[in-house]
Every structure is written in structure tokens, then in C-alpha cells.
PDB file of N, CA and C in Angstrom:
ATOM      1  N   UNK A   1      62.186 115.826  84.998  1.00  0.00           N
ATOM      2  CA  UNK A   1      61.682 116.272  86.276  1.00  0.00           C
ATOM      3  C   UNK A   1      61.660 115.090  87.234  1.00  0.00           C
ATOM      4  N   UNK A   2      61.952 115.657  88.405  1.00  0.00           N
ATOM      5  CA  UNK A   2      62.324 114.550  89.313  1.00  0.00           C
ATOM      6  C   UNK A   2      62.952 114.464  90.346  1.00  0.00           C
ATOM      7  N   UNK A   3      63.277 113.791  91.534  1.00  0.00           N
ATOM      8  CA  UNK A   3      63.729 113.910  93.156  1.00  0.00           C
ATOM      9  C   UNK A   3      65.242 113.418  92.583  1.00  0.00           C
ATOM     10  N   UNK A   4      65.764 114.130  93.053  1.00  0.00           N
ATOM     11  CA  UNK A   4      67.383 114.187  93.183  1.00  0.00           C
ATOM     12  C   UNK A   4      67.814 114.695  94.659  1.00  0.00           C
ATOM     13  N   UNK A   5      68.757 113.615  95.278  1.00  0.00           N
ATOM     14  CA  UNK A   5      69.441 113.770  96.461  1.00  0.00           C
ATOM     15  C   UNK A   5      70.667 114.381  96.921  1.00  0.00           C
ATOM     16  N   UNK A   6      71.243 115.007  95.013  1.00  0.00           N
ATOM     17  CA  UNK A   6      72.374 116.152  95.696  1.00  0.00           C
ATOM     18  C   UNK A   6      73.547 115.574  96.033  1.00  0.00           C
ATOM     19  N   UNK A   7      73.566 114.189  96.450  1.00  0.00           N
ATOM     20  CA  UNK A   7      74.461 113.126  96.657  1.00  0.00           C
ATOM     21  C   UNK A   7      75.376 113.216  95.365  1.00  0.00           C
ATOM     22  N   UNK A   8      76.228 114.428  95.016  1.00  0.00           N
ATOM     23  CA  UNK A   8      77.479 114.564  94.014  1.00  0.00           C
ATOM     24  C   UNK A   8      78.621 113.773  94.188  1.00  0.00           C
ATOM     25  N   UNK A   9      79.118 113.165  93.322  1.00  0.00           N
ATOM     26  CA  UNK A   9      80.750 112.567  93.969  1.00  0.00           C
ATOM     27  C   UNK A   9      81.522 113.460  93.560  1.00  0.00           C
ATOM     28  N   UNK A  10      83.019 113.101  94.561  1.00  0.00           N
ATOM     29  CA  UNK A  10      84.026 114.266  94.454  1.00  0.00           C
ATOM     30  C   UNK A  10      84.723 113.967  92.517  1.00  0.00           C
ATOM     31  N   UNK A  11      84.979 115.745  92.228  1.00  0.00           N
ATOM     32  CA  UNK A  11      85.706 115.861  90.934  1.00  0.00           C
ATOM     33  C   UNK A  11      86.944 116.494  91.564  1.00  0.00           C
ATOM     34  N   UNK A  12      88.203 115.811  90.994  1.00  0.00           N
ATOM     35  CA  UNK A  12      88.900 115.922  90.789  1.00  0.00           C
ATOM     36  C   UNK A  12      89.885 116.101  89.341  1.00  0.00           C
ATOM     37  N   UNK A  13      90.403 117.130  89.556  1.00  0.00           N
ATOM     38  CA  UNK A  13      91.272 117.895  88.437  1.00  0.00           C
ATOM     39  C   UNK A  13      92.803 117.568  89.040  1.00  0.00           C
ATOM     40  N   UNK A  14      93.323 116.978  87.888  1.00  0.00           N
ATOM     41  CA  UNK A  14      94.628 116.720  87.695  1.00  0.00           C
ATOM     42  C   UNK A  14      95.520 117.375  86.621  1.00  0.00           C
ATOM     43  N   UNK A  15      96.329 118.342  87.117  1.00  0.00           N
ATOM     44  CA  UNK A  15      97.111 119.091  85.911  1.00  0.00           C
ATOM     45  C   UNK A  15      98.489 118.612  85.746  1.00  0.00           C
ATOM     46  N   UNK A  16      98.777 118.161  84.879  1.00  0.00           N
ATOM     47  CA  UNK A  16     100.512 117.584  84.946  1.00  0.00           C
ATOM     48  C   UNK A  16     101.186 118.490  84.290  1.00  0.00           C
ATOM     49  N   UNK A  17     101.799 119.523  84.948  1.00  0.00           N
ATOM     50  CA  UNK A  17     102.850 120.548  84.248  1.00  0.00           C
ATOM     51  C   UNK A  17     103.643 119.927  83.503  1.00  0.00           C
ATOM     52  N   UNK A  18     103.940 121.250  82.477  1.00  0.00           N
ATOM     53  CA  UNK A  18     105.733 120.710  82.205  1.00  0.00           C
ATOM     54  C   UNK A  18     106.407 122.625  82.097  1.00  0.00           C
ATOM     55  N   UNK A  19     105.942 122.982  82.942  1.00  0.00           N
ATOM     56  CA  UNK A  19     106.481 124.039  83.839  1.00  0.00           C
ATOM     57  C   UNK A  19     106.021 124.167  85.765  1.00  0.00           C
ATOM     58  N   UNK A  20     107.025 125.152  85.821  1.00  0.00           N
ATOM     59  CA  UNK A  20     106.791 125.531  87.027  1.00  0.00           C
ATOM     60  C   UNK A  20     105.828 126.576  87.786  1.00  0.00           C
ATOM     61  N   UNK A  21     105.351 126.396  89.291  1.00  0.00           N
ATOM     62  CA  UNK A  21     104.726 127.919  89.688  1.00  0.00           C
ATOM     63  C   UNK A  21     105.847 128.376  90.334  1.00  0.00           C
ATOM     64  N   UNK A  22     106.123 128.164  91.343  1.00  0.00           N
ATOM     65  CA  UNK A  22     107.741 129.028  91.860  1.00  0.00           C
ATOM     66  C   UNK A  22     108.528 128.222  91.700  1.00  0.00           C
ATOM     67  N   UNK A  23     109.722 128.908  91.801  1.00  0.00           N
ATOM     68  CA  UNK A  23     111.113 128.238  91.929  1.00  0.00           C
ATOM     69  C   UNK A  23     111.825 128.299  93.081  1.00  0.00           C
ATOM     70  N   UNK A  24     111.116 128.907  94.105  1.00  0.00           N
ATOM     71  CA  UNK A  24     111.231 128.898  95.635  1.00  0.00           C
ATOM     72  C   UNK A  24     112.003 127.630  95.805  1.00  0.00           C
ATOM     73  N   UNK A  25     110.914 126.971  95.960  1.00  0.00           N
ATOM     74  CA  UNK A  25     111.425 125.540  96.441  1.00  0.00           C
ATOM     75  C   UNK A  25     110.891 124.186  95.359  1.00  0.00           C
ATOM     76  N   UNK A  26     112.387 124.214  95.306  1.00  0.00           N
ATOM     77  CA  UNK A  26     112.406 123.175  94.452  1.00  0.00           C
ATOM     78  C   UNK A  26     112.007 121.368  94.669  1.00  0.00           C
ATOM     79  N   UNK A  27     111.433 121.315  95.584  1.00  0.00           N
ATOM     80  CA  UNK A  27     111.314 119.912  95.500  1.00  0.00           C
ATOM     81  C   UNK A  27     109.989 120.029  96.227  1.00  0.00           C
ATOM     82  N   UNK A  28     109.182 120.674  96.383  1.00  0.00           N
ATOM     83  CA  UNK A  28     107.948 121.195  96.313  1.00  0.00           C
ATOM     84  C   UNK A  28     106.885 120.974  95.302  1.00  0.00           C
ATOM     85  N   UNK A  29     106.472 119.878  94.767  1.00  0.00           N
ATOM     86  CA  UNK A  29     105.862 119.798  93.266  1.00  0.00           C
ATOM     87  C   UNK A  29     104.685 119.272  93.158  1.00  0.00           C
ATOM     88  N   UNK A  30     104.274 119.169  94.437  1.00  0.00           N
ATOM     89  CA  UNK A  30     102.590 118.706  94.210  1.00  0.00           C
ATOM     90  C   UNK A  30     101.781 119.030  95.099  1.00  0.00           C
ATOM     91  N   UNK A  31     100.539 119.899  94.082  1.00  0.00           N
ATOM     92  CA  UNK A  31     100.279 120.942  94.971  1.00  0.00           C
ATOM     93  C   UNK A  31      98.472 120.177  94.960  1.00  0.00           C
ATOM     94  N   UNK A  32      98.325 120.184  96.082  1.00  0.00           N
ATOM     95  CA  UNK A  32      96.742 120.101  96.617  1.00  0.00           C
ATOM     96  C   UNK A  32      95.685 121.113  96.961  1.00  0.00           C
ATOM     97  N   UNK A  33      94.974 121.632  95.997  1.00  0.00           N
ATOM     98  CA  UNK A  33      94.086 123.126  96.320  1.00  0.00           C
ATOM     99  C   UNK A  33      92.421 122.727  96.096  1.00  0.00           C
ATOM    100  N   UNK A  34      92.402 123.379  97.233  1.00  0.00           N
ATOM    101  CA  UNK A  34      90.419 123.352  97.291  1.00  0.00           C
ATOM    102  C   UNK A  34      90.415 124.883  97.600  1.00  0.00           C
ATOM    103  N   UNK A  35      88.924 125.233  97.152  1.00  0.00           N
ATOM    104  CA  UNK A  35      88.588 126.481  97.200  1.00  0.00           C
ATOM    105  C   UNK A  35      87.780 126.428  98.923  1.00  0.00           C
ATOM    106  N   UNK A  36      88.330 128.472  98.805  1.00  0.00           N
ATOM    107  CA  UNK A  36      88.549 128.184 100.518  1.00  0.00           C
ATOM    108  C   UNK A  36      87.572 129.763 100.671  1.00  0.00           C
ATOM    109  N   UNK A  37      86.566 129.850 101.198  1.00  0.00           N
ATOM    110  CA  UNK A  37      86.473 131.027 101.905  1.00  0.00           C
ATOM    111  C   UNK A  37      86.904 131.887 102.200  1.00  0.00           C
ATOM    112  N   UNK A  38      86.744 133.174 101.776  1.00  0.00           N
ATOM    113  CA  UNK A  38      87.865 134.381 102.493  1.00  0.00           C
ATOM    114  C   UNK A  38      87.691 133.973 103.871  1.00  0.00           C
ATOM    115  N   UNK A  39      86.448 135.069 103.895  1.00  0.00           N
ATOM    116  CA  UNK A  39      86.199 135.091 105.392  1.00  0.00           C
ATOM    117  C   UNK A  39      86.544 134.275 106.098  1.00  0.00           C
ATOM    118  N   UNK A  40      86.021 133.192 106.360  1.00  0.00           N
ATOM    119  CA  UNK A  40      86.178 131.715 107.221  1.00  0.00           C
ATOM    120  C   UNK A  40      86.752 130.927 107.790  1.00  0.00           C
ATOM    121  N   UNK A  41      87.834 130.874 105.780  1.00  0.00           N
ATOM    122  CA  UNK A  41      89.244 130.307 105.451  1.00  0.00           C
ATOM    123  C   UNK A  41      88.616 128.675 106.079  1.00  0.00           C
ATOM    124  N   UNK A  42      87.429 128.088 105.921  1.00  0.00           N
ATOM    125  CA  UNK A  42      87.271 127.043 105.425  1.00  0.00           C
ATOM    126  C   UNK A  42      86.924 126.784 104.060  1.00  0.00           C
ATOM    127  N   UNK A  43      87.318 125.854 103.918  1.00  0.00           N
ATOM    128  CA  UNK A  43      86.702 124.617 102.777  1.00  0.00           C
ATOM    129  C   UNK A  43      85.303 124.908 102.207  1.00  0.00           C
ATOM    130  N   UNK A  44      85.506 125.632 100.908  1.00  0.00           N
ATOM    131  CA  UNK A  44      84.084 126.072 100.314  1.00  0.00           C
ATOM    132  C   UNK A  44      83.032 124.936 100.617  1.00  0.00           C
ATOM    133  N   UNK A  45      83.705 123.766  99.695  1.00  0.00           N
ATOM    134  CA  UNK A  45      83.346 122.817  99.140  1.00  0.00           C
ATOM    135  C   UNK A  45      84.327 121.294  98.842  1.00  0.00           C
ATOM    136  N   UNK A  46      84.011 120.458  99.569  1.00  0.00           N
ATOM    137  CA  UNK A  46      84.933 119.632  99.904  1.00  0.00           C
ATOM    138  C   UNK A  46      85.203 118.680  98.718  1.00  0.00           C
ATOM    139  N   UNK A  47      84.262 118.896  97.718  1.00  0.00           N
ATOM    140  CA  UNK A  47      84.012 117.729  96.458  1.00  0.00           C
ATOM    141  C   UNK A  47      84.465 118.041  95.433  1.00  0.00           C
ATOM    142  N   UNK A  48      85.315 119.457  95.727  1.00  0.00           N
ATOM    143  CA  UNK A  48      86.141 119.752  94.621  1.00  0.00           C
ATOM    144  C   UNK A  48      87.833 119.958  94.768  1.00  0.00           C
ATOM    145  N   UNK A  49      88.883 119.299  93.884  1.00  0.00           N
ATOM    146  CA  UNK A  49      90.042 119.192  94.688  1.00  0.00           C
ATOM    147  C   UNK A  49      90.835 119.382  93.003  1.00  0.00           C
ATOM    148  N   UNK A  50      91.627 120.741  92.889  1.00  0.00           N
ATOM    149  CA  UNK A  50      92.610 120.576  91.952  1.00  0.00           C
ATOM    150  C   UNK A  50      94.187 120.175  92.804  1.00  0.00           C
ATOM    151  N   UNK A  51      94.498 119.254  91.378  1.00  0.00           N
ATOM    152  CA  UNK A  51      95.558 118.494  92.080  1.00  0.00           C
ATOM    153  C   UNK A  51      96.888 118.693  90.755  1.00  0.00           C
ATOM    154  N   UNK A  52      98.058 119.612  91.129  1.00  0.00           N
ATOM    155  CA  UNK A  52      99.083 120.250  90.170  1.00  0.00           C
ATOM    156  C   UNK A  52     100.120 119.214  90.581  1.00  0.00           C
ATOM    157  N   UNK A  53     100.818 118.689  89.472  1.00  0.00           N
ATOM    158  CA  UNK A  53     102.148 118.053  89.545  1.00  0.00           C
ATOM    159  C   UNK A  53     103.033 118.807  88.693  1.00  0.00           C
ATOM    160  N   UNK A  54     104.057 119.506  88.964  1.00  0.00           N
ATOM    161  CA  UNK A  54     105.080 120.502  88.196  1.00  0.00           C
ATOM    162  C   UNK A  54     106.046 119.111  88.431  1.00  0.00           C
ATOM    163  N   UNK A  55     105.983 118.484  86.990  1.00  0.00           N
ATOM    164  CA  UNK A  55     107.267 117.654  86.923  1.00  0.00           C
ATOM    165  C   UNK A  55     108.553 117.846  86.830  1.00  0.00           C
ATOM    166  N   UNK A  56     109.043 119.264  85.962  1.00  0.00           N
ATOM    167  CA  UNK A  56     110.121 119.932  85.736  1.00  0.00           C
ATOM    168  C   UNK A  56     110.696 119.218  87.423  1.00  0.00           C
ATOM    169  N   UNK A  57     110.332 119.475  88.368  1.00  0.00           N
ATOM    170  CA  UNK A  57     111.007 119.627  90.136  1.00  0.00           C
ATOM    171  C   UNK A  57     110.871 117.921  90.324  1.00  0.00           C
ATOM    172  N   UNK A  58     110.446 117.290  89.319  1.00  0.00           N
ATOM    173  CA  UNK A  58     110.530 115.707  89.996  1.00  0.00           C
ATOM    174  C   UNK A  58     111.423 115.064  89.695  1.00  0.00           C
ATOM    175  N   UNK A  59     112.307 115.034  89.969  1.00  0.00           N
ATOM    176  CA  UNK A  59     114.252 114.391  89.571  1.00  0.00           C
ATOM    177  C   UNK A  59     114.085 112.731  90.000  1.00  0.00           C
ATOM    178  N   UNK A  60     113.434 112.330  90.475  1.00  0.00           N
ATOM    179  CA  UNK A  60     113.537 110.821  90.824  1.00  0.00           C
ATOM    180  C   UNK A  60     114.060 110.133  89.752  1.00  0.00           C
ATOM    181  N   UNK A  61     115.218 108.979  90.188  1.00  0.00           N
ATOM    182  CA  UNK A  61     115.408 108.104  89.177  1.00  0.00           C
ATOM    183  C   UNK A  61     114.814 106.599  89.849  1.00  0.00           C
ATOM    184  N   UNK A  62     114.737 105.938  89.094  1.00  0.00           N
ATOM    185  CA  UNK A  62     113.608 104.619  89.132  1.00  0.00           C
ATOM    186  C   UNK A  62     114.045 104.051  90.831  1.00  0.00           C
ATOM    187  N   UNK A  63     115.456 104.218  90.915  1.00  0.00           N
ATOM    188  CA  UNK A  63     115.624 103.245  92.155  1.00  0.00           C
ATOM    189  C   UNK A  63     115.355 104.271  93.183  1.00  0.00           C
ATOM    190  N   UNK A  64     115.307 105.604  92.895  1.00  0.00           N
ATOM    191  CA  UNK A  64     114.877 106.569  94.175  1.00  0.00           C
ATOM    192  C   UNK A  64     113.456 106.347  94.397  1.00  0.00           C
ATOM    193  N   UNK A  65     112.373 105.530  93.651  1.00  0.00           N
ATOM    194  CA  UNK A  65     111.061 106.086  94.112  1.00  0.00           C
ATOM    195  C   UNK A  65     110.564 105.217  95.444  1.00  0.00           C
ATOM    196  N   UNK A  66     109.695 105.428  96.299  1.00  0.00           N
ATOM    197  CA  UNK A  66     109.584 105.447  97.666  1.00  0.00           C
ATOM    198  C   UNK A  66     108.398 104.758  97.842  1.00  0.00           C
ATOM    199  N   UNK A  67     107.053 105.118  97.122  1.00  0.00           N
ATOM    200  CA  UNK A  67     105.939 104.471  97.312  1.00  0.00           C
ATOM    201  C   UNK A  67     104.718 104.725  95.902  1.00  0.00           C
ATOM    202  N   UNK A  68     104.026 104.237  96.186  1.00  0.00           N
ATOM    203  CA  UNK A  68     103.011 104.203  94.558  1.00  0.00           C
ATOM    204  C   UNK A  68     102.274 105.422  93.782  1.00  0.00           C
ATOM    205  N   UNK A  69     103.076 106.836  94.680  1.00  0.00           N
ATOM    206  CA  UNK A  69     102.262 108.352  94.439  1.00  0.00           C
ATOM    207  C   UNK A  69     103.671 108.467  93.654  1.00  0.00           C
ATOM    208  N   UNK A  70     105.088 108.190  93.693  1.00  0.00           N
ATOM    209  CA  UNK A  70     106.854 108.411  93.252  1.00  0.00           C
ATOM    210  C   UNK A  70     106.132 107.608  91.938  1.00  0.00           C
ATOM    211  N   UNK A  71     105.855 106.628  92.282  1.00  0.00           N
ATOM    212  CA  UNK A  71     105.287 105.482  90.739  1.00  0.00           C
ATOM    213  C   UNK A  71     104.766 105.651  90.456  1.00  0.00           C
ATOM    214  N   UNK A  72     103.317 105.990  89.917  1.00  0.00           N
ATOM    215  CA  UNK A  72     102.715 107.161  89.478  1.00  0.00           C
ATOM    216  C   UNK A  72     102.817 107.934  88.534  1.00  0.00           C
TER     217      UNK A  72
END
């Protein structure tokens, strides 16, 4: 029992596929989702962030990568 300030830090969820969600578009592979309000269509809750990498769509070879999210 006791005073708590609610002061949560953000969780983040990281899923590293080794499949796909569409095949729409293929070079499309990292997907950033927070839960969103119907109504509102804001940001339930900002301290929660799933974060999908469908690698199958990541073709980079070592000399293609670009910056430290490609390295990674």
C-alpha cells in the first residue's frame, strides 16, 4: 500500500516475422501500430507501440543498407 504516480514507461512489442501480412506491397515491412479509438481515431494510449518486421520483404544486401534501423 502506497502513493504511486502512474508515471508508466512506454512498452514496446517487437515481432520479427518470418512470414508475411500482405503481399500488396512488397517492400512495405515495418509496420508501426498503436491502439486507436474508433470513434476519435486518436491514440488510445501513447505508451503502448507494437512494432512488426516481416523480414521475408527485407532483400537488403550488406552494401545496400542506408542507416542503423537497415543495420539492425
Amino acid at each position: 500500500k502506497g502513493e504511486w504516480n502512474y508515471e508508466l514507461k512506454a512498452v514496446y512489442v517487437i515481432g520479427i516475422l518470418n512470414f508475411t501480412f500482405y503481399d500488396e506491397d512488397s517492400e512495405y515491412f515495418h509496420h508501426e501500430v498503436k491502439l486507436v479509438d474508433i470513434n476519435t481515431k486518436e491514440v488510445f494510449y501513447d505508451k503502448l507501440t507494437f512494432m512488426y518486421l516481416e523480414m521475408p520483404k527485407f532483400n537488403k544486401t550488406e552494401n545496400e543498407l542506408e542507416d542503423m534501423f537497415d543495420k539492425w
